[in-house]
PDB file of N, CA and C in Angstrom:
ATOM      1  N   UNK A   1      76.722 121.159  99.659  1.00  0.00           N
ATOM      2  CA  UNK A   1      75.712 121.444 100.635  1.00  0.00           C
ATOM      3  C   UNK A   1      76.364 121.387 102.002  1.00  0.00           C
ATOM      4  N   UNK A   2      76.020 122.360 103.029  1.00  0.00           N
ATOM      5  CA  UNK A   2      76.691 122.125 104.419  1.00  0.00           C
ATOM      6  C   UNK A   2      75.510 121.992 104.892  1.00  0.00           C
ATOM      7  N   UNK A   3      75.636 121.587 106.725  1.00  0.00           N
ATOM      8  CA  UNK A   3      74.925 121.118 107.427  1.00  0.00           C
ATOM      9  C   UNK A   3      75.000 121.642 108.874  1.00  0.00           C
ATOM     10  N   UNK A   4      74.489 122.100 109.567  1.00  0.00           N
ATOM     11  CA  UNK A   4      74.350 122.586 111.204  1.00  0.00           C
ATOM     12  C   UNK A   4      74.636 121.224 111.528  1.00  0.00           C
ATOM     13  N   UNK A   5      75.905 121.120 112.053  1.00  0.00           N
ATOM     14  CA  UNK A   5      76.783 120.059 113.087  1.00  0.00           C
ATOM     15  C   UNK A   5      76.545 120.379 115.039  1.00  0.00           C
ATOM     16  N   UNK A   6      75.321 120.651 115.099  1.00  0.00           N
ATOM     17  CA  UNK A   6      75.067 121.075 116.347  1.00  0.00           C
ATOM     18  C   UNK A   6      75.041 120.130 117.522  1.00  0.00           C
ATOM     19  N   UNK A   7      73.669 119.348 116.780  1.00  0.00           N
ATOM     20  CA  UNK A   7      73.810 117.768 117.539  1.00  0.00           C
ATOM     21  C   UNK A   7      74.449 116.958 118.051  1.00  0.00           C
ATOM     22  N   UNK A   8      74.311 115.811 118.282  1.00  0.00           N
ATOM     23  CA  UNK A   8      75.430 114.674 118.654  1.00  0.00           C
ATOM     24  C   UNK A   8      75.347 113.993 117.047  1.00  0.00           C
ATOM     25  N   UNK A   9      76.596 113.471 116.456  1.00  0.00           N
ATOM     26  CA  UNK A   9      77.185 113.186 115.621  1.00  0.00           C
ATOM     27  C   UNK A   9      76.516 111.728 116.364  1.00  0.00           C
ATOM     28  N   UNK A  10      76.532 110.764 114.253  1.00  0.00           N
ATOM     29  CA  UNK A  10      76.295 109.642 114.703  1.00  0.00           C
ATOM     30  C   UNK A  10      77.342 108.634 115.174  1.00  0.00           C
ATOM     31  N   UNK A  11      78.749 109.467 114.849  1.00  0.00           N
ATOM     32  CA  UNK A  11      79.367 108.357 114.580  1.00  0.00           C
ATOM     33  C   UNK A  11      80.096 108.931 116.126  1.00  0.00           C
ATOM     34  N   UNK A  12      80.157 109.944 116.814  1.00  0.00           N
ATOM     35  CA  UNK A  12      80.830 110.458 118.511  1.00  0.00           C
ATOM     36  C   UNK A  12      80.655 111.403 119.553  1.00  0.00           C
ATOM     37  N   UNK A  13      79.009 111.035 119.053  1.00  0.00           N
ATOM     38  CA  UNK A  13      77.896 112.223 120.110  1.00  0.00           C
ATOM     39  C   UNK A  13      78.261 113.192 120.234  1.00  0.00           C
ATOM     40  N   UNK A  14      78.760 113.563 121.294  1.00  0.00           N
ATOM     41  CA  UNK A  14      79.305 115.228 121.400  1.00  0.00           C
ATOM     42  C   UNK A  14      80.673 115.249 121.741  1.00  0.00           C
ATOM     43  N   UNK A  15      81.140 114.487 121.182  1.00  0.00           N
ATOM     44  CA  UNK A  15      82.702 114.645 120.808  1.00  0.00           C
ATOM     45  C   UNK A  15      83.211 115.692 119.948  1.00  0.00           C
ATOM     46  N   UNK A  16      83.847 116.635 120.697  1.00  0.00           N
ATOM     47  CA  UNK A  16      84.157 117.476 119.472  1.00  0.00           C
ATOM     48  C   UNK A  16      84.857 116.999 118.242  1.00  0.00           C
ATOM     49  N   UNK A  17      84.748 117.196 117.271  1.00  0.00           N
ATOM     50  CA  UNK A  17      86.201 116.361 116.151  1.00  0.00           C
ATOM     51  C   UNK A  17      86.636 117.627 114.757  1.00  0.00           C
ATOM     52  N   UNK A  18      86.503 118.734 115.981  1.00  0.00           N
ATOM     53  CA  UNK A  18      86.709 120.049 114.857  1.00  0.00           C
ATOM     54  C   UNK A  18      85.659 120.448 113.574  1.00  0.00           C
ATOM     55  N   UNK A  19      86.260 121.230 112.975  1.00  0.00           N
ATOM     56  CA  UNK A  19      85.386 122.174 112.075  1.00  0.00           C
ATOM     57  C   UNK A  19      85.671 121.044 110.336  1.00  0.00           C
ATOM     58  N   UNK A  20      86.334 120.595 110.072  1.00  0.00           N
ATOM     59  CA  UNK A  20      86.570 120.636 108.833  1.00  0.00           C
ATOM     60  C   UNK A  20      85.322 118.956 108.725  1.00  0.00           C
ATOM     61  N   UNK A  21      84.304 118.453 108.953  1.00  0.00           N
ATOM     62  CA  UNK A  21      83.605 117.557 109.267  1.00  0.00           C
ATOM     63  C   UNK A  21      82.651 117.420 108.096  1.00  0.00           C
ATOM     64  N   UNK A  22      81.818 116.298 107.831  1.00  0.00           N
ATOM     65  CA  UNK A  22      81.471 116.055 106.806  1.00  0.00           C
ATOM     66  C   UNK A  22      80.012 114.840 107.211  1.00  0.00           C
ATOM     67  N   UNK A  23      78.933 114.899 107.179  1.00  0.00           N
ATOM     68  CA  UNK A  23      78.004 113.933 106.798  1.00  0.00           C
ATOM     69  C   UNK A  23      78.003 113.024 105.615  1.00  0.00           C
ATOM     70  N   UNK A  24      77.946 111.668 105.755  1.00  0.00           N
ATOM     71  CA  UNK A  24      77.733 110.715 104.836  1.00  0.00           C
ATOM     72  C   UNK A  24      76.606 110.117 104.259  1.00  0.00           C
ATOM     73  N   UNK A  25      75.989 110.066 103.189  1.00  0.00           N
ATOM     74  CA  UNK A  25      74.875 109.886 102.629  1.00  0.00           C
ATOM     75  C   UNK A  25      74.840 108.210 102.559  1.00  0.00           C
ATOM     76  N   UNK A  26      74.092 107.629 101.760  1.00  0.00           N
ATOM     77  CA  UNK A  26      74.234 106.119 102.037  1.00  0.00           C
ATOM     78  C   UNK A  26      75.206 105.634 100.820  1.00  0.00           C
ATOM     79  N   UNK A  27      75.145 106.474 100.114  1.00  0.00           N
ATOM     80  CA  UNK A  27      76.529 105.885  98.653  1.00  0.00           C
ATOM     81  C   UNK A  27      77.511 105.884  99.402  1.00  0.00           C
ATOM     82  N   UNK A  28      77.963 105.845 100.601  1.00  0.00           N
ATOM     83  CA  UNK A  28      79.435 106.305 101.330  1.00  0.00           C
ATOM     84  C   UNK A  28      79.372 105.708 102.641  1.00  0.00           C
ATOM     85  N   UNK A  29      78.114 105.713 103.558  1.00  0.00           N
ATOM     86  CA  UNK A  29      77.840 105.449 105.213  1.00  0.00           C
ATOM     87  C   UNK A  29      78.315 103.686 105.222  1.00  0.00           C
ATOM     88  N   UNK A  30      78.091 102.519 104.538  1.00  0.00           N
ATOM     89  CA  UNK A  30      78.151 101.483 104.775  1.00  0.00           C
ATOM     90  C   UNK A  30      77.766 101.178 105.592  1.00  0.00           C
ATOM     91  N   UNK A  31      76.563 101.432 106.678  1.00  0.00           N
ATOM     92  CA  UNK A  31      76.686 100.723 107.733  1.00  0.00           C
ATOM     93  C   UNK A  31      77.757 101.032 108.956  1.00  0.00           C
ATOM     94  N   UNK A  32      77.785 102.521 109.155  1.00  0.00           N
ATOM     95  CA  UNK A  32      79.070 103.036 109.664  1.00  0.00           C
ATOM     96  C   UNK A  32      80.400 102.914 109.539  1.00  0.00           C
ATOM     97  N   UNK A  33      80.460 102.291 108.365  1.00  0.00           N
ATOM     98  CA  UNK A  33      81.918 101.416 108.026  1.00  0.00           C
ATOM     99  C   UNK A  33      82.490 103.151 108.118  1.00  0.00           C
ATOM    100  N   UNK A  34      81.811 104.353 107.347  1.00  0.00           N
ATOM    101  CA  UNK A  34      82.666 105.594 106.591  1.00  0.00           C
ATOM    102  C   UNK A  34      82.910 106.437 108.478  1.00  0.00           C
ATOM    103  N   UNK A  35      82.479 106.037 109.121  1.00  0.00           N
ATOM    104  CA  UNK A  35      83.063 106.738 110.306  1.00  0.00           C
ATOM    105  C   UNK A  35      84.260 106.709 110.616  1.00  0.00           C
ATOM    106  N   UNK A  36      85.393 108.330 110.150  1.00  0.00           N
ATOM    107  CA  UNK A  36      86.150 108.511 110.815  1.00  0.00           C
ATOM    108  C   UNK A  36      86.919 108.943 109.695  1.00  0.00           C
ATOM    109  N   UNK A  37      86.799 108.210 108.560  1.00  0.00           N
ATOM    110  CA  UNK A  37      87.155 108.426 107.461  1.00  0.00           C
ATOM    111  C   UNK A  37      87.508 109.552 106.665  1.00  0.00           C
ATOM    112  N   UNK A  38      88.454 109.591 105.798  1.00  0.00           N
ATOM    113  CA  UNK A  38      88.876 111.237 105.353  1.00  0.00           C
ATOM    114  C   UNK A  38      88.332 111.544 104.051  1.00  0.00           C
ATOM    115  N   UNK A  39      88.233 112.159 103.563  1.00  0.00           N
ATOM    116  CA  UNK A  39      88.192 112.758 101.898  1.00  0.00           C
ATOM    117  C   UNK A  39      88.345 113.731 101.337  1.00  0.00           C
ATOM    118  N   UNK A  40      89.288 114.100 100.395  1.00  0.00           N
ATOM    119  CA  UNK A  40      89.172 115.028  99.601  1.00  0.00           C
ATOM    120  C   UNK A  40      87.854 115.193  99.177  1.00  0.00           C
ATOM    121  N   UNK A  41      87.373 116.746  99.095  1.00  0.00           N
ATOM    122  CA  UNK A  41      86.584 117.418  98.457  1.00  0.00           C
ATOM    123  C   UNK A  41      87.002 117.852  97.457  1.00  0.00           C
ATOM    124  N   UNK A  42      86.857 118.216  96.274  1.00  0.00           N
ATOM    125  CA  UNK A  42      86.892 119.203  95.437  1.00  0.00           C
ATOM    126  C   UNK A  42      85.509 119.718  94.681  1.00  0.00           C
ATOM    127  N   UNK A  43      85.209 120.813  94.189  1.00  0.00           N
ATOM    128  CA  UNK A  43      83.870 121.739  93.603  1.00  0.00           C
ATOM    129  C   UNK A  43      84.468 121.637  92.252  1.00  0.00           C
ATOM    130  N   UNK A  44      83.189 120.830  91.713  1.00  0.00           N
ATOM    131  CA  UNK A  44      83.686 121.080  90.245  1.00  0.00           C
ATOM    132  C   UNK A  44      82.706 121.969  89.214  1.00  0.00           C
ATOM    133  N   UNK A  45      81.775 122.364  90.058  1.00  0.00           N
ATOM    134  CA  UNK A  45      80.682 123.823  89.481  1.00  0.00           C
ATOM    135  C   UNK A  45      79.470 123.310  90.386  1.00  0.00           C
ATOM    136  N   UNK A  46      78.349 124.462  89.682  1.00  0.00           N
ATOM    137  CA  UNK A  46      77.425 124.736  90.260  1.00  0.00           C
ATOM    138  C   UNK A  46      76.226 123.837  90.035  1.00  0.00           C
ATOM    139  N   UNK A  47      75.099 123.996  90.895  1.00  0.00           N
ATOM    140  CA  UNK A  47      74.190 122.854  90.594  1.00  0.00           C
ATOM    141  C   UNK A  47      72.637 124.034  90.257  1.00  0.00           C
ATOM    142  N   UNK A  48      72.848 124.626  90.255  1.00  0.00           N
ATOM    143  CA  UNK A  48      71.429 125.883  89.806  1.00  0.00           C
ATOM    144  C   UNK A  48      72.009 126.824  89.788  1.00  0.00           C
ATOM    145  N   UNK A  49      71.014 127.896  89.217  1.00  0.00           N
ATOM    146  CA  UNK A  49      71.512 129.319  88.508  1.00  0.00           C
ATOM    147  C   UNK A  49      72.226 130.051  89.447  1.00  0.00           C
ATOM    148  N   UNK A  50      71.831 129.919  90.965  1.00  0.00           N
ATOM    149  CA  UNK A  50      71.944 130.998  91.727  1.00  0.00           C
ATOM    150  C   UNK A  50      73.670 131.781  91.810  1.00  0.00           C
ATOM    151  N   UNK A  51      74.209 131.151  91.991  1.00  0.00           N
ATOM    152  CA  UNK A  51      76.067 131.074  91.648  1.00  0.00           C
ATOM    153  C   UNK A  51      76.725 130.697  90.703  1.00  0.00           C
ATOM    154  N   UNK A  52      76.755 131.421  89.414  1.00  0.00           N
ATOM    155  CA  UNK A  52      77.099 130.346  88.590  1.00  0.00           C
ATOM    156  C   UNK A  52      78.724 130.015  88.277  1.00  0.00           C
ATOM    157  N   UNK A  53      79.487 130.731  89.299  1.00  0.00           N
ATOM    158  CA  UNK A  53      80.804 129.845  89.773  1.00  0.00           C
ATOM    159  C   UNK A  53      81.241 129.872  91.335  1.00  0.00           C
ATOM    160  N   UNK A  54      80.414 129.100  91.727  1.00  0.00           N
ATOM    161  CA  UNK A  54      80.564 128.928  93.060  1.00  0.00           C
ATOM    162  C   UNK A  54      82.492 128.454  93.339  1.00  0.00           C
ATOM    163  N   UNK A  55      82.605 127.629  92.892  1.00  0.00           N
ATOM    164  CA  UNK A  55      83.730 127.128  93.325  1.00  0.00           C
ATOM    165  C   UNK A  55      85.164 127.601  93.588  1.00  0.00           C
ATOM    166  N   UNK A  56      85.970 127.525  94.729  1.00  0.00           N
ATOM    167  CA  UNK A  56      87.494 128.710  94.719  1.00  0.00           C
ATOM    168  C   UNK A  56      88.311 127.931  94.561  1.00  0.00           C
ATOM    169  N   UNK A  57      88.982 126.880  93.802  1.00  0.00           N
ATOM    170  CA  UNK A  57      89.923 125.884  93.256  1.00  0.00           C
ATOM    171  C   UNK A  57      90.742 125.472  94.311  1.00  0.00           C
ATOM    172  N   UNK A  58      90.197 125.176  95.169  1.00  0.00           N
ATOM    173  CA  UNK A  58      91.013 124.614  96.464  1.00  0.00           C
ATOM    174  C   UNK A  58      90.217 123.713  96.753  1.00  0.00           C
ATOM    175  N   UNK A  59      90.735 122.440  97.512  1.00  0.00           N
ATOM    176  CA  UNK A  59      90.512 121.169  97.673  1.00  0.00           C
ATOM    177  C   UNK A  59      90.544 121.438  99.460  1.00  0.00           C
ATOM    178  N   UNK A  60      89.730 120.728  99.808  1.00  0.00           N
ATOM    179  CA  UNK A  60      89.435 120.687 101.599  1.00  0.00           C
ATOM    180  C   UNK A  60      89.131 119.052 101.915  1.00  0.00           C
ATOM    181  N   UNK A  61      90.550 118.491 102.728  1.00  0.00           N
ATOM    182  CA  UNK A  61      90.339 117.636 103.586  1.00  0.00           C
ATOM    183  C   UNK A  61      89.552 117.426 104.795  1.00  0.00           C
ATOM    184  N   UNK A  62      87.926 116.418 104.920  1.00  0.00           N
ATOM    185  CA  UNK A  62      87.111 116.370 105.821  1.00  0.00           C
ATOM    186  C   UNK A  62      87.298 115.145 106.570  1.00  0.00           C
ATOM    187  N   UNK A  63      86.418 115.116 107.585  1.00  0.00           N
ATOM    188  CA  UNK A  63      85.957 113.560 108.262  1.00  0.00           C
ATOM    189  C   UNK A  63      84.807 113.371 108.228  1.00  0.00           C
ATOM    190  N   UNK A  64      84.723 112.131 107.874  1.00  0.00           N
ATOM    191  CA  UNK A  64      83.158 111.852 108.193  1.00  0.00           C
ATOM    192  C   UNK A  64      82.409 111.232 109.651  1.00  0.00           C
ATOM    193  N   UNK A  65      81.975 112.370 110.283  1.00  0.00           N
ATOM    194  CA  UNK A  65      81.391 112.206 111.839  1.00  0.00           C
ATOM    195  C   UNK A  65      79.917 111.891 112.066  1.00  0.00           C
ATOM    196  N   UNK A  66      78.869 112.001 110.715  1.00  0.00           N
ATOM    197  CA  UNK A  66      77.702 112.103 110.939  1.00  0.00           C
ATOM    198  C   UNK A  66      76.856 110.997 109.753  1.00  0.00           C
ATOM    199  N   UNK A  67      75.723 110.740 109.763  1.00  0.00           N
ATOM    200  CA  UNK A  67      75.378 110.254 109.066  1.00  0.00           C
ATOM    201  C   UNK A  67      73.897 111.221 107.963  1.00  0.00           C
ATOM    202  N   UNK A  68      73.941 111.026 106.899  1.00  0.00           N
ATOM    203  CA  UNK A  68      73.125 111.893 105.980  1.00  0.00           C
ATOM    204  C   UNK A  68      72.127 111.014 105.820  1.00  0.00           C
ATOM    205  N   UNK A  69      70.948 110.581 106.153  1.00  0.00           N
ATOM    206  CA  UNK A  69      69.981 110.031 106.067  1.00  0.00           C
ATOM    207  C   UNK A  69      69.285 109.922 104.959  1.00  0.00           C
ATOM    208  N   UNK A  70      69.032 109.024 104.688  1.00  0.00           N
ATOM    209  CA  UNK A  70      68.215 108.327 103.197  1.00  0.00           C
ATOM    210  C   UNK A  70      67.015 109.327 102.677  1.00  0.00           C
ATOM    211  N   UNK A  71      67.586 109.915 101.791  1.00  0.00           N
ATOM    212  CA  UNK A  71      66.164 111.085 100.860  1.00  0.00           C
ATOM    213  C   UNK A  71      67.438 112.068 100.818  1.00  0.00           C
ATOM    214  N   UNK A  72      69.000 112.200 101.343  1.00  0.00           N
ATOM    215  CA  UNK A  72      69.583 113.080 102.101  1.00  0.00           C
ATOM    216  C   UNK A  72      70.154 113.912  99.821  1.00  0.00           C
ATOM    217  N   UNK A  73      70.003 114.545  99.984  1.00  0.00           N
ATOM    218  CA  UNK A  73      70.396 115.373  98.934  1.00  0.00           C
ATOM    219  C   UNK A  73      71.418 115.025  98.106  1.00  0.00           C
ATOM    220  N   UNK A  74      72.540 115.135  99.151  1.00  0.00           N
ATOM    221  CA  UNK A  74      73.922 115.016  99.156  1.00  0.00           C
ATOM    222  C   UNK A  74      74.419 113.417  98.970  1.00  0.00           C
ATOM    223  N   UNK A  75      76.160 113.756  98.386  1.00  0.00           N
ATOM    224  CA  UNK A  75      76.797 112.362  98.439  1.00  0.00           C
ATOM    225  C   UNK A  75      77.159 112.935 100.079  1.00  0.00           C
ATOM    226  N   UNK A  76      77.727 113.652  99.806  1.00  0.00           N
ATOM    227  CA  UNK A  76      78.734 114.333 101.420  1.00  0.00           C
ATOM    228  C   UNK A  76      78.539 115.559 101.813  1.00  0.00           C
ATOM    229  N   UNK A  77      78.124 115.842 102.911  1.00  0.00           N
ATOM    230  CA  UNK A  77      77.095 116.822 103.161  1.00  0.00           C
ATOM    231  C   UNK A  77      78.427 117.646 104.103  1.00  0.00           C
ATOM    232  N   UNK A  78      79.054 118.483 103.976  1.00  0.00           N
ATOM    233  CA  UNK A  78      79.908 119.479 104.837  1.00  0.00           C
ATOM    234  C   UNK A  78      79.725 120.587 105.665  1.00  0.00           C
ATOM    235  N   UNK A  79      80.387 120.417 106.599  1.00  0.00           N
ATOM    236  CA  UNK A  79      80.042 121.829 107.770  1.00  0.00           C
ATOM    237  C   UNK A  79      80.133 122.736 106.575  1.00  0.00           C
ATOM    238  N   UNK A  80      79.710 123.867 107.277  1.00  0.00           N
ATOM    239  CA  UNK A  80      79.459 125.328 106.363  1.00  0.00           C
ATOM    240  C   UNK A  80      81.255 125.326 106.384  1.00  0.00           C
ATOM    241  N   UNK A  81      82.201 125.577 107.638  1.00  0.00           N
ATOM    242  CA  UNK A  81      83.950 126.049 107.430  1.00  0.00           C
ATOM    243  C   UNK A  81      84.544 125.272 105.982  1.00  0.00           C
ATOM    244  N   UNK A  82      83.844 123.299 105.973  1.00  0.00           N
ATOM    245  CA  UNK A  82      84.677 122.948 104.735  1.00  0.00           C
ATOM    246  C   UNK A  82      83.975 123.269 104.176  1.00  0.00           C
ATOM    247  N   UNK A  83      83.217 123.792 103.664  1.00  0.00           N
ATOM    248  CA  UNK A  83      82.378 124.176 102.363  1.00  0.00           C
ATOM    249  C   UNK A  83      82.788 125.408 101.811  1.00  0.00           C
ATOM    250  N   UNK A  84      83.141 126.665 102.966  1.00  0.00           N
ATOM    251  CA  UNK A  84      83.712 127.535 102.433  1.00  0.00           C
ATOM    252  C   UNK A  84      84.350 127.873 101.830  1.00  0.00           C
ATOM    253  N   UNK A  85      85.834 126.636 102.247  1.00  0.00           N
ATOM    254  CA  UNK A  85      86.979 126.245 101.501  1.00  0.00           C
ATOM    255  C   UNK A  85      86.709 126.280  99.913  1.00  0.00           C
ATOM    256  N   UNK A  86      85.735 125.264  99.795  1.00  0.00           N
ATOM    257  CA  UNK A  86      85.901 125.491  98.538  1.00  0.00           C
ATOM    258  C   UNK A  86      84.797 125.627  97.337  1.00  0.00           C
ATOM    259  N   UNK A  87      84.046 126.734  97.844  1.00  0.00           N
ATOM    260  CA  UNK A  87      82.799 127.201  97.612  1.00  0.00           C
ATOM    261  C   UNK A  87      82.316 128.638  97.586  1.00  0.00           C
ATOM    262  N   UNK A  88      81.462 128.909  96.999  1.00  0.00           N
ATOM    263  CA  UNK A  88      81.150 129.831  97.399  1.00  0.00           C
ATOM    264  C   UNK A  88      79.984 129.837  98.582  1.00  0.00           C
ATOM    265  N   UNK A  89      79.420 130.528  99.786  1.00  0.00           N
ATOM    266  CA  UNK A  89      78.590 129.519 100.579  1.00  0.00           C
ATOM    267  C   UNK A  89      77.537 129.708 100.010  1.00  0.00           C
ATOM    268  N   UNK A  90      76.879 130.994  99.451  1.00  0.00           N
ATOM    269  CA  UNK A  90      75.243 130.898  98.923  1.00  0.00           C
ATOM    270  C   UNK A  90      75.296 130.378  98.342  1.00  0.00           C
ATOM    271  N   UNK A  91      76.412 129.575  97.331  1.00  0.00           N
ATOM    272  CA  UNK A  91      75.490 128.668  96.297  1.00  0.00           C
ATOM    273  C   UNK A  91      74.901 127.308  97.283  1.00  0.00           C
ATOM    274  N   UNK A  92      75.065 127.436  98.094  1.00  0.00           N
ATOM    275  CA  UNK A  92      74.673 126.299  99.353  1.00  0.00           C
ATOM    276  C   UNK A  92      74.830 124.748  98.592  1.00  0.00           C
ATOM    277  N   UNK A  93      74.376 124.494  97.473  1.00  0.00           N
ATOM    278  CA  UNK A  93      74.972 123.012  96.681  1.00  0.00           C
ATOM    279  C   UNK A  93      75.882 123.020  95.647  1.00  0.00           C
ATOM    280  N   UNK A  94      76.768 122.365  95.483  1.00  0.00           N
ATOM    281  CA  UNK A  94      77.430 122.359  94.295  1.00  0.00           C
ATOM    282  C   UNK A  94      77.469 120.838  93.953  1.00  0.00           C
ATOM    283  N   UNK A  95      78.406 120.860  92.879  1.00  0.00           N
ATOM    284  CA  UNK A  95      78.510 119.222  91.812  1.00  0.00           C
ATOM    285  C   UNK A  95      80.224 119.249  92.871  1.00  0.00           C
ATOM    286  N   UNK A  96      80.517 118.159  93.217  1.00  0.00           N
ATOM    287  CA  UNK A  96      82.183 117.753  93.805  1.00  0.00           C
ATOM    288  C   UNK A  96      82.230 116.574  93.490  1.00  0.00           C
ATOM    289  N   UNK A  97      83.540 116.659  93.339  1.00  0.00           N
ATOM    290  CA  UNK A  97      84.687 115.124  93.393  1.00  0.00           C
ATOM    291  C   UNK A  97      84.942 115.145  95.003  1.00  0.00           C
ATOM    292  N   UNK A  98      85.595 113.389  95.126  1.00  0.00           N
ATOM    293  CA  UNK A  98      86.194 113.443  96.471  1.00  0.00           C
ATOM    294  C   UNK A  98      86.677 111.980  95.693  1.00  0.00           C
ATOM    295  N   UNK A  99      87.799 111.926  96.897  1.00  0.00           N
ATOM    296  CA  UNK A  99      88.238 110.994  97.349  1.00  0.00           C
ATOM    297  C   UNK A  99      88.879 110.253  98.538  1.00  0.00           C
ATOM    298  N   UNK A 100      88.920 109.172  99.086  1.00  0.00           N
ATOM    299  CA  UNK A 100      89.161 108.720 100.364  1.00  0.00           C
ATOM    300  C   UNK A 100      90.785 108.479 100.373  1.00  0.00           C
TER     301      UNK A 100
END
């Protein structure tokens, strides 16, 4: 899933901190502990019919600048650029691995 990074970020208002950026859901936010933090992405398929291989076998290194708020969909919610990486974008959600 990506996210309009328009706002001020929770974790450096309107700090720019580039394109490859990432929202944190609460399995990950700690209490802002995950601000700043890196992770591998990887797409490991699709989550509904609409794409049914979203994924382009490439792995995209993010940061986490924002926070994904509780009900939030996502483990890690990505600008649309890292999502592209390694996605297809209409499938707009997929199933991913990551790691820190």
């Amino acid at each position: 899933m990506y996210a309009c990074m328009d706002a001020a970020s929770s974790c450096y208002g309107y700090t720019d901190e580039g394109v490859m950026i990432a929202a944190a859901s609460d399995v990950i936010w700690n209490n802002r502990e995950a601000c700043g933090k890196q992770y591998r992405i990887e797409c490991t398929g699709p989550t509904n019919d609409g794409v049914t291989q979203p994924c382009t076998g490439q792995s995209v290194v993010v940061k986490i600048v924002d926070y994904c708020p509780s009900g939030c969909a996502a483990t890690i919610d990505l600008s649309q650029e890292a999502f592209s990486v390694i996605a297809n974008t209409d499938a707009g959600k997929i199933q991913i691995t990551y790691t820190q």
